[in-house]
Structures are given as C-alpha cells and as structure tokens.
Protein backbone atom coordinates (compact mmCIF):
# COMPACT_ATOMS: atom_id res chain seq x y z
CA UNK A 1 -20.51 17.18 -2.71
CA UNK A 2 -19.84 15.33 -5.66
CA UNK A 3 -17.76 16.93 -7.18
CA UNK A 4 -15.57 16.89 -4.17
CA UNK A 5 -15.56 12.70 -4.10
CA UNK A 6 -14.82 13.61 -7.75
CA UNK A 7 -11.53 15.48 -6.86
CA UNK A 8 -10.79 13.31 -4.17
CA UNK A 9 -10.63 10.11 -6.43
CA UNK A 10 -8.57 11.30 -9.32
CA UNK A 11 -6.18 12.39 -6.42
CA UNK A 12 -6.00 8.97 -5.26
CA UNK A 13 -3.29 8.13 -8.01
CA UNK A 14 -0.75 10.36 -7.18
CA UNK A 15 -1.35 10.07 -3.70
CA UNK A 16 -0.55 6.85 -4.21
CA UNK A 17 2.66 7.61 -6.47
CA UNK A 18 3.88 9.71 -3.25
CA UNK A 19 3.11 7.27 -0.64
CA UNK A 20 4.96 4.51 -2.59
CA UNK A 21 7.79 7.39 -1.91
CA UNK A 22 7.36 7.63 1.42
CA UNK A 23 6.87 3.70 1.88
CA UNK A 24 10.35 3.01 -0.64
CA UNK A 25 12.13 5.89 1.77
CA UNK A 26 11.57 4.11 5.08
CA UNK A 27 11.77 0.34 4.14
CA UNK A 28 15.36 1.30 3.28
CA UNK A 29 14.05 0.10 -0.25
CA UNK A 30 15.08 3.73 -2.06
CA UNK A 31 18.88 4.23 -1.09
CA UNK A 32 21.02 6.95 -2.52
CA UNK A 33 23.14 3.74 -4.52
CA UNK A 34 19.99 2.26 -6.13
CA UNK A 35 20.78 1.80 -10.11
CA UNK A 36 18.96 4.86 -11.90
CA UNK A 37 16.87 6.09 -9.08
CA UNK A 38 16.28 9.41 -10.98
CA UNK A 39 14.32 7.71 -13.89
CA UNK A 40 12.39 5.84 -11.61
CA UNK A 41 11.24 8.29 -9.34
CA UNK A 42 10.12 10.59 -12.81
CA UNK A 43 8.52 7.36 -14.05
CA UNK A 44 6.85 6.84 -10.97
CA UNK A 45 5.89 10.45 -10.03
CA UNK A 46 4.68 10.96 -14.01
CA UNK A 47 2.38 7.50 -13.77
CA UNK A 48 0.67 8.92 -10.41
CA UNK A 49 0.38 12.31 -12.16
CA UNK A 50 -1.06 10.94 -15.95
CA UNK A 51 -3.56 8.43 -13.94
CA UNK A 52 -4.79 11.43 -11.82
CA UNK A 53 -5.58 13.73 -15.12
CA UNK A 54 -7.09 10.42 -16.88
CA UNK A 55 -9.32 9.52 -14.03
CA UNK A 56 -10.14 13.34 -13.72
CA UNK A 57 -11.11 14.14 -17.31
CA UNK A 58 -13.35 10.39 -17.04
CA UNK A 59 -15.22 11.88 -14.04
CA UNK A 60 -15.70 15.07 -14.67
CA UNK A 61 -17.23 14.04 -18.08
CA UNK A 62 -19.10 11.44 -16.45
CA UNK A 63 -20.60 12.98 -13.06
CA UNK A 64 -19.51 16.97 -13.00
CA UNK A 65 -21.50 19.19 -15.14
C-alpha cells in the first residue's frame, strides 16, 4: 500500500508535465508557429521527468524498504 502512494506521488510530476501538454494543446496556447516550441516541450517534458526520479529516489529512501 505504501509503496503504491509512493509510486503514485513521484508520478505526479510528469503527470503534470503532460497535462500542461494537453492543457497548452487545447487553449490554442501551443500552435505549430510558437517561437522554439521543440526546446520547450524537451525542457518541459525533461523537468516533469527529473522531478519524478528526484521525488522517487527521496521516497523510496524515506518510506520503501
């Protein structure tokens, strides 16, 4: 069980990362001419990603054993 809320909370990151995405997509925010869309969508994808692993390896120190 707790190692499940475990998983489930470093996920929250990156499932943020993607929803911003989503969010970006159907505001009509993210449009094909946006200036250097590419790097932001690695920058943003590679944040979600790098918070995930950090707030993994922090709980599974902390609570999984």
């Amino acid at each position: 069980m707790l190692r499940g809320i475990c998983i489930g909370t470093a996920m929250l990151p990156w499932l943020a990362a993607m929803y911003a995405f989503y969010w970006l997509d159907t505001s009509g925010t993210w449009t094909s001419a946006t200036a250097h869309r590419g790097k932001l969508s690695v920058l943003l994808l590679a944040s979600g990603i790098l918070l995930s692993f950090l707030s993994w390896t922090f709980l599974s120190r902390r609570y999984v054993k």
